[in-house]
C-alpha atoms as a PDB file:
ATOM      1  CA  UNK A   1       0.000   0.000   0.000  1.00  0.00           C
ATOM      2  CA  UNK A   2       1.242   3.062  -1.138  1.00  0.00           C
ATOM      3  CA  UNK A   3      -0.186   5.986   0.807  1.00  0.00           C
ATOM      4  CA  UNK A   4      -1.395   5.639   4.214  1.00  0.00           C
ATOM      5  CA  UNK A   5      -4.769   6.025   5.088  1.00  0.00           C
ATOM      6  CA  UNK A   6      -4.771   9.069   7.801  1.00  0.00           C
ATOM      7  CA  UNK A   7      -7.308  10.594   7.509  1.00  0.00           C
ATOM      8  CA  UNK A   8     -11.028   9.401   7.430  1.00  0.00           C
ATOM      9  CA  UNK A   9     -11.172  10.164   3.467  1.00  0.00           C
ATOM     10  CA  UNK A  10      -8.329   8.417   2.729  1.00  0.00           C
ATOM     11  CA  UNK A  11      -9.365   5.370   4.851  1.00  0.00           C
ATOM     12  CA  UNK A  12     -12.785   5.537   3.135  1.00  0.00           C
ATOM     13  CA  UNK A  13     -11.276   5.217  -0.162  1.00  0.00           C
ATOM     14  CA  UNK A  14      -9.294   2.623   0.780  1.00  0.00           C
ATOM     15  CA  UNK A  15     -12.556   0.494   2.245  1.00  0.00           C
ATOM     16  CA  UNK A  16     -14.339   1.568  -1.298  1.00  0.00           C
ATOM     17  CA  UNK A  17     -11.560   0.008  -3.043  1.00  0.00           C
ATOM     18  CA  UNK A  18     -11.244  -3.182  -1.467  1.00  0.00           C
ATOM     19  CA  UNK A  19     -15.341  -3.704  -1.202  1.00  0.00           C
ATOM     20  CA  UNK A  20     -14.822  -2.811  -5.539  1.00  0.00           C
ATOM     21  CA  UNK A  21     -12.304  -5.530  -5.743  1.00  0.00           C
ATOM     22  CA  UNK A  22     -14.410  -7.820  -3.518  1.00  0.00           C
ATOM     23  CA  UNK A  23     -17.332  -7.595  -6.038  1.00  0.00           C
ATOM     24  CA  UNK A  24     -15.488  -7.449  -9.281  1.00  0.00           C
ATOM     25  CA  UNK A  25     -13.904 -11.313  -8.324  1.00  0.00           C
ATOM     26  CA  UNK A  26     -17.024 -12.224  -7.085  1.00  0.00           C
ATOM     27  CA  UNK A  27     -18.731 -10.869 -10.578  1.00  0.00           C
ATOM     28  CA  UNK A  28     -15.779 -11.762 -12.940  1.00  0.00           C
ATOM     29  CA  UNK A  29     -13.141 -14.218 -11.234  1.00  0.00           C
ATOM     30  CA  UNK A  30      -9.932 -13.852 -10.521  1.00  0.00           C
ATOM     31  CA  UNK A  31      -8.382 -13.626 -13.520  1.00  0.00           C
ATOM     32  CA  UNK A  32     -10.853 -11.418 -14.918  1.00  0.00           C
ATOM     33  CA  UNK A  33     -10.615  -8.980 -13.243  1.00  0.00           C
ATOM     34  CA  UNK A  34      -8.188  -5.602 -13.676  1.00  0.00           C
ATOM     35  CA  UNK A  35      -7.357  -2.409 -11.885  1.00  0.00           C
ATOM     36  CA  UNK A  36      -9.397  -0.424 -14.426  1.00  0.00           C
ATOM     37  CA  UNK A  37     -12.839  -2.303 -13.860  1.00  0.00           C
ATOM     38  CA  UNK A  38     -11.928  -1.867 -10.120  1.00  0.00           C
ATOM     39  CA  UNK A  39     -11.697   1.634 -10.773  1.00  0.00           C
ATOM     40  CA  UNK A  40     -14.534   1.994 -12.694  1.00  0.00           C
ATOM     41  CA  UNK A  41     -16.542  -0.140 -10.150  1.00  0.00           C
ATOM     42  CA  UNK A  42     -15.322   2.362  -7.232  1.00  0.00           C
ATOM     43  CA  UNK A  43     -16.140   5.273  -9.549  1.00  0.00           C
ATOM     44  CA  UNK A  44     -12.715   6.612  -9.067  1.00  0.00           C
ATOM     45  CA  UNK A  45      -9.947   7.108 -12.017  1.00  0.00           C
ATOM     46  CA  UNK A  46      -7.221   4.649 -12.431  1.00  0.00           C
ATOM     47  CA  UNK A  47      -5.078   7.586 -11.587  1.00  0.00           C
ATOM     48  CA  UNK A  48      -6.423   7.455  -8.004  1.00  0.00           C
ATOM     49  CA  UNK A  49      -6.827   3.853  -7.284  1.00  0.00           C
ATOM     50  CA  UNK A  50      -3.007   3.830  -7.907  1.00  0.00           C
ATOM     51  CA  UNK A  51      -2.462   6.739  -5.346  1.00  0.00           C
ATOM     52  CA  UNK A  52      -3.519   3.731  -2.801  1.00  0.00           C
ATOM     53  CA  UNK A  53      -2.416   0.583  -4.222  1.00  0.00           C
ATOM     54  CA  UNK A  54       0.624  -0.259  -6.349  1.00  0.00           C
ATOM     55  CA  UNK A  55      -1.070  -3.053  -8.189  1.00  0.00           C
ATOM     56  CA  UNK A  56      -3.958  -5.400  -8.505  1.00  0.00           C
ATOM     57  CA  UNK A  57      -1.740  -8.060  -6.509  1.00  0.00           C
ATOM     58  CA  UNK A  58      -1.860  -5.310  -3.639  1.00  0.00           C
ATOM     59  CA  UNK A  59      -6.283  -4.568  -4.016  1.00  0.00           C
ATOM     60  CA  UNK A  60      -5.777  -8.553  -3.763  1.00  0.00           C
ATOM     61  CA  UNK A  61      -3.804  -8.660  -0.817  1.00  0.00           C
ATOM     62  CA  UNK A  62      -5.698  -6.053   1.505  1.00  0.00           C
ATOM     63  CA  UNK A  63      -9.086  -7.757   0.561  1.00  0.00           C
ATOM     64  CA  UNK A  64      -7.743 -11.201   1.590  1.00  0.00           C
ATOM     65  CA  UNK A  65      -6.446  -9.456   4.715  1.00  0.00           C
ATOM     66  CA  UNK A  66      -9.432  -7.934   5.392  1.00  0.00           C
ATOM     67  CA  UNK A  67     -11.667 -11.298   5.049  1.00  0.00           C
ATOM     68  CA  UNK A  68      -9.051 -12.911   6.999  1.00  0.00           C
ATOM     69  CA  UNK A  69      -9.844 -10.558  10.285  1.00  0.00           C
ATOM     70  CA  UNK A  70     -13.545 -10.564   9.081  1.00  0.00           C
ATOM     71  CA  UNK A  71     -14.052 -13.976   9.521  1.00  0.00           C
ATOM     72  CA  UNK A  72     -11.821 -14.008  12.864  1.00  0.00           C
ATOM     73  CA  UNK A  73     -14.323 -11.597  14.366  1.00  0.00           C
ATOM     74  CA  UNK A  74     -17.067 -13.899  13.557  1.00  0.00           C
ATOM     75  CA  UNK A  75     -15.280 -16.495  15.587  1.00  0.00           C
ATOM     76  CA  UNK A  76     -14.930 -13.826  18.615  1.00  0.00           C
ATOM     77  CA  UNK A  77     -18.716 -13.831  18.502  1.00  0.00           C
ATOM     78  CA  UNK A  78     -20.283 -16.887  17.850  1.00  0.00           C
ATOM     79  CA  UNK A  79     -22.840 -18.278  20.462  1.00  0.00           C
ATOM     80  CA  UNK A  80     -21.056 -20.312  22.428  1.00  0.00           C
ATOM     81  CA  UNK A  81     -23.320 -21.075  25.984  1.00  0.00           C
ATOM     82  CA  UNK A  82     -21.218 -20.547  29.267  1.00  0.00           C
ATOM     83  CA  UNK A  83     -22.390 -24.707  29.382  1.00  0.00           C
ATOM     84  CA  UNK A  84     -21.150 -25.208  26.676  1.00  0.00           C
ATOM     85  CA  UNK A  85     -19.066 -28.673  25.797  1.00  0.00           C
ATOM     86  CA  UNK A  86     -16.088 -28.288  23.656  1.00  0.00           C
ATOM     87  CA  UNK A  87     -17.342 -30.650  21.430  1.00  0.00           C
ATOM     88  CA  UNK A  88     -20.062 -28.267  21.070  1.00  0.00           C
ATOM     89  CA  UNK A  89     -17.332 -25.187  20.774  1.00  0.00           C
ATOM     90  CA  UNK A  90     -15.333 -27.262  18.254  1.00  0.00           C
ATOM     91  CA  UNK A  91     -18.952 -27.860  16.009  1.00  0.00           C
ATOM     92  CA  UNK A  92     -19.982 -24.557  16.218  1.00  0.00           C
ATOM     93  CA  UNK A  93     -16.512 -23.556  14.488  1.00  0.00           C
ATOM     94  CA  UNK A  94     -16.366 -25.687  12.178  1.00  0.00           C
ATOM     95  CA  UNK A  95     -20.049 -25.113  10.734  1.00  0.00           C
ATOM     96  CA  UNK A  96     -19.052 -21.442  10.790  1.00  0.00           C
ATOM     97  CA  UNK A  97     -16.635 -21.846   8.926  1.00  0.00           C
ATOM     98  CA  UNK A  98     -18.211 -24.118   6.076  1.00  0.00           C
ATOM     99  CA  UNK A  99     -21.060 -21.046   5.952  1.00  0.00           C
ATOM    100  CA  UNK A 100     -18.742 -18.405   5.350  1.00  0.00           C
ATOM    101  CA  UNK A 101     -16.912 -20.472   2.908  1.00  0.00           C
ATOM    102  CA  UNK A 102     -20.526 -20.427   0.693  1.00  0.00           C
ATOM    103  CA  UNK A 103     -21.122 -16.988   1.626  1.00  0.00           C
ATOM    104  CA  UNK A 104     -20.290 -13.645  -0.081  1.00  0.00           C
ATOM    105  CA  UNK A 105     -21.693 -14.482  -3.888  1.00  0.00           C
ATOM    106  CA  UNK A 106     -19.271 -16.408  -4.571  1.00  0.00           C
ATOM    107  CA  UNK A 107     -16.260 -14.398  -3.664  1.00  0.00           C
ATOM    108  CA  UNK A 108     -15.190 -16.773  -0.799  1.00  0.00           C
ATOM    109  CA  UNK A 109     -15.251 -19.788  -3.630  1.00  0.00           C
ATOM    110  CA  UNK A 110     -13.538 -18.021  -6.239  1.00  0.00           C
ATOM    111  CA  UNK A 111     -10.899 -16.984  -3.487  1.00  0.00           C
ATOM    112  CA  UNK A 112     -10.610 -20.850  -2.398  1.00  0.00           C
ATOM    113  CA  UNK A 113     -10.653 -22.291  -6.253  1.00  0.00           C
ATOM    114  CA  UNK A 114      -7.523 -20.227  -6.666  1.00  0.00           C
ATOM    115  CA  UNK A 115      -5.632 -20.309  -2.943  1.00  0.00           C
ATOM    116  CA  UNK A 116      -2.347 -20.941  -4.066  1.00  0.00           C
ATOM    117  CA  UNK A 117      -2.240 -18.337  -5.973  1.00  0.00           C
ATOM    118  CA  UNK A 118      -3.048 -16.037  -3.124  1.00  0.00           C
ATOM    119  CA  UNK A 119      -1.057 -14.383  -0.073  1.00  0.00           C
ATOM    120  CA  UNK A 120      -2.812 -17.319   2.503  1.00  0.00           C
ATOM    121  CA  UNK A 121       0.263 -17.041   4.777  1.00  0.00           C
ATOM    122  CA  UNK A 122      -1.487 -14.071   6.470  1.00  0.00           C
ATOM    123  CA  UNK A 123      -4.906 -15.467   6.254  1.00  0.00           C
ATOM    124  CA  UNK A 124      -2.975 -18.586   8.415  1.00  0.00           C
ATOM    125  CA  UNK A 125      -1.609 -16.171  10.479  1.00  0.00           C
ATOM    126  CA  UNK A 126      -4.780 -14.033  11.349  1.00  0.00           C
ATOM    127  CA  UNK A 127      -7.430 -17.125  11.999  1.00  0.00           C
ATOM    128  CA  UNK A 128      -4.788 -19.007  13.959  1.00  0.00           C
ATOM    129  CA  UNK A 129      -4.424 -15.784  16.243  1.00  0.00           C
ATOM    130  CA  UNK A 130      -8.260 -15.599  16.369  1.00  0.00           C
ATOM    131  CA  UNK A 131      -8.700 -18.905  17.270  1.00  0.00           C
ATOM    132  CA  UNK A 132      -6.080 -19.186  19.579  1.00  0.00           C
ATOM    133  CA  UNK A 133      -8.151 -16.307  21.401  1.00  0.00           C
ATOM    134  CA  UNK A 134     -11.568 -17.867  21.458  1.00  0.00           C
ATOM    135  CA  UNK A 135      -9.989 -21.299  22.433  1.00  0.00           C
ATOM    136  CA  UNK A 136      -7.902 -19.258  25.065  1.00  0.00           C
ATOM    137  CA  UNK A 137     -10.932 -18.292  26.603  1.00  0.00           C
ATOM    138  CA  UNK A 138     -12.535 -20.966  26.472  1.00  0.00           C
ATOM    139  CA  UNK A 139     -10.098 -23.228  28.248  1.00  0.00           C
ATOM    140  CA  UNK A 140      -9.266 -20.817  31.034  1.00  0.00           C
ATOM    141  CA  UNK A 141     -13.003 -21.458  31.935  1.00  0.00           C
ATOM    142  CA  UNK A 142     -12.720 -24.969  31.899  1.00  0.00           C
ATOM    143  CA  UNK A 143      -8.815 -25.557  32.990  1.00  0.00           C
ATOM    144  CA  UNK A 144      -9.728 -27.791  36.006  1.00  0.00           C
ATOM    145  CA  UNK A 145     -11.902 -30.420  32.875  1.00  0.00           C
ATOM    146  CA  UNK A 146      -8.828 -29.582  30.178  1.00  0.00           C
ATOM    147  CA  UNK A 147      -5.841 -29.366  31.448  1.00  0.00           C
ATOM    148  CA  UNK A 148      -3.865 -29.221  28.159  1.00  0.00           C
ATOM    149  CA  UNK A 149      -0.262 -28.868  28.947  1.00  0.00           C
ATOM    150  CA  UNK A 150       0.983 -27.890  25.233  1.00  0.00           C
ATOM    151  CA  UNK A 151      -2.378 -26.340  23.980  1.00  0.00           C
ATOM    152  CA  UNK A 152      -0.476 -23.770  21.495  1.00  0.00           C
ATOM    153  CA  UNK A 153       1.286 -26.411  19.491  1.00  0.00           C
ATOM    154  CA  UNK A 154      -2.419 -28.654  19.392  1.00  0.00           C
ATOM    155  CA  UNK A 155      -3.724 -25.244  18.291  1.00  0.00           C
ATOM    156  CA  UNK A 156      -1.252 -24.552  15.768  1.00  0.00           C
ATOM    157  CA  UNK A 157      -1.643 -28.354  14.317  1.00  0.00           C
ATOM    158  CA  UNK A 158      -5.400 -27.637  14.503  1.00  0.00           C
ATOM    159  CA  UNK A 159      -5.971 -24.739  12.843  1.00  0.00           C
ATOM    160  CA  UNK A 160      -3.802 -25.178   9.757  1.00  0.00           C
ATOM    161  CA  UNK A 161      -4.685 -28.612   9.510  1.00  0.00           C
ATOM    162  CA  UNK A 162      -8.740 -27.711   9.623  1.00  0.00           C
ATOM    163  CA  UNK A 163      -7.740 -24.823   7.422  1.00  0.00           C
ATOM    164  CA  UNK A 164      -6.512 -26.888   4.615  1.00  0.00           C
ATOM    165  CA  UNK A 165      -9.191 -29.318   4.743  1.00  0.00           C
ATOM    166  CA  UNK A 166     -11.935 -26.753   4.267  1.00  0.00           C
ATOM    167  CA  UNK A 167     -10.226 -25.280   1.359  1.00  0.00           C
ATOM    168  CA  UNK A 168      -9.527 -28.402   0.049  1.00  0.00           C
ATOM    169  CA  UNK A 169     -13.699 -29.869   0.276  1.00  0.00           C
ATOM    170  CA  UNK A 170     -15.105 -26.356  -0.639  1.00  0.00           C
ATOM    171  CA  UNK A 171     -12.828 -25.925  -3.574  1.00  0.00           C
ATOM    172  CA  UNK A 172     -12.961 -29.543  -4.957  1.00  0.00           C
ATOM    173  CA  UNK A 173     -16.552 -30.864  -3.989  1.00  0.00           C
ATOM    174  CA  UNK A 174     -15.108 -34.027  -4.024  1.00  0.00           C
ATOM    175  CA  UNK A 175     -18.096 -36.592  -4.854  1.00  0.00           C
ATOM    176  CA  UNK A 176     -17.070 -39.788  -2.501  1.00  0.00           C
ATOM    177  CA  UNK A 177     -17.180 -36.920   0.636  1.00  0.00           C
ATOM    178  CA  UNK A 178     -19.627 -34.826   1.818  1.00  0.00           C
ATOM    179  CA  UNK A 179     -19.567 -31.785   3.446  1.00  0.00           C
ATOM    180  CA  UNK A 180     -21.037 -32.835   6.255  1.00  0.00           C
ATOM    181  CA  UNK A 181     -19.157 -35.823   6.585  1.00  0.00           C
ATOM    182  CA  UNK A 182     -15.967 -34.143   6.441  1.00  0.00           C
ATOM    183  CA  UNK A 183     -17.508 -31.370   9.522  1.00  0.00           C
ATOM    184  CA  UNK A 184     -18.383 -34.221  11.512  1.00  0.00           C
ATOM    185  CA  UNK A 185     -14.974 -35.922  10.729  1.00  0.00           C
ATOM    186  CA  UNK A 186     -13.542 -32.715  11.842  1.00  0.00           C
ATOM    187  CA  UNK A 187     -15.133 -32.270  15.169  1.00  0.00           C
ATOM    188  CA  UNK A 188     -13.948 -35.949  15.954  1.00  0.00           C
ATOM    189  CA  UNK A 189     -10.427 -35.228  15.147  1.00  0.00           C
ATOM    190  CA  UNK A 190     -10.198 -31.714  16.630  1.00  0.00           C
ATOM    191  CA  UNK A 191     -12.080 -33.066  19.536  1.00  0.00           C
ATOM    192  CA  UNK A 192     -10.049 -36.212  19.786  1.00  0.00           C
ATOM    193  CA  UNK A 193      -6.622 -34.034  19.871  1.00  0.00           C
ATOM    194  CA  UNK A 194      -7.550 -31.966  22.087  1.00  0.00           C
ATOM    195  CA  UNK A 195      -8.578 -34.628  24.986  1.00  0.00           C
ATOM    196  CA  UNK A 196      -5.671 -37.380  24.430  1.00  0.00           C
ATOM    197  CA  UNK A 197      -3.104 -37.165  26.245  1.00  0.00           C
ATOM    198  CA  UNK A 198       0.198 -35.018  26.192  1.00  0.00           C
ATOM    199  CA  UNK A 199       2.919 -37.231  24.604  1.00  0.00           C
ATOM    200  CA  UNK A 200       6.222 -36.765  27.117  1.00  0.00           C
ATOM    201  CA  UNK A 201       9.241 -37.527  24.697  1.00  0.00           C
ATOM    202  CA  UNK A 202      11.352 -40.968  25.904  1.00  0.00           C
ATOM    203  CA  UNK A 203      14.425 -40.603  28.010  1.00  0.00           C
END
């Protein structure tokens, strides 16, 4: 990003930008899309968009970065009861996540049809922090039932793991799997890792 947003006209260009670049993808793809239609679609000149952002890979980036901490603050506020069991915690998640993967018109799909092309180290980065939050919580609630000794490296395994394998069924809509059948497979496994044991490494 070229010039920083300061003041509130600056930032609100920048939001109008990345909500045009959001909607072009969704409209047109990935690869159909160009810093002129974004332009066009923000009703700004080229001229200006460029004032903000160096390139399309840049509109790309701050979009994807912006999702990333969108979809984190869903996390922070799903309905989780006080009661709650963290199988219940770990569902909840996990269908969350499959919705917002079908959400957005597309966009999300698109985004997931072409991940490796994207910047999805910082989209790792800012769900893992977000769920390392809401599990944080959650477990200092419940430290006398879960008493996870190394629950930042389970969290870490976790989260890009589960990451992966939602891109991965979204994207591909594999036949043999379902959807559900892979959530459900996921609460298992997330569940599952998070009760067993800590592994002390032999003498």
């Amino acid at each position: 990003m070229r010039k920083l947003p300061q003041q509130e006209r600056s930032r609100q260009m920048v939001s109008t930008l990345i909500e045009a670049t959001a909607r072009c993808i969704a409209e047109r793809g990935l690869d159909n899309t160009s810093t002129p239609m974004i332009a066009e679609r923000a009703g700004v000149s080229v001229g200006s968009l460029y004032q903000y952002f160096s390139s399309k890979d840049a509109l790309i980036e701050a979009m994807v970065a912006q999702l990333a901490n969108d979809i984190g603050t869903g996390l922070s506020r799903l309905p989780i009861a006080p009661e709650a069991s963290l199988r219940d915690l770990v569902s909840v998640a996990i269908r969350f996540g499959f919705a917002t993967l079908h959400s957005q018109d597309g966009l999300y799909l698109e985004l997931v049809r072409n991940w490796h092309r994207l910047p999805t180290q910082k989209v790792a980065d800012v769900l893992q922090q977000h769920f390392l939050e809401l599990a944080r919580l959650y477990f200092l609630k419940h430290y006398r039932e879960y008493p996870i000794a190394d629950l930042q490296v389970r969290l870490f395994i976790i989260t890009n793991s589960t990451l992966f394998t939602l891109v991965r069924q979204v994207g591909q809509q594999s036949a043999w799997v379902t959807e559900d059948a892979v959530a459900e497979g996921l609460i298992d496994m997330i569940t599952g890792y998070l009760l067993a044991p800590s592994l002390k490494p032999a003498d």
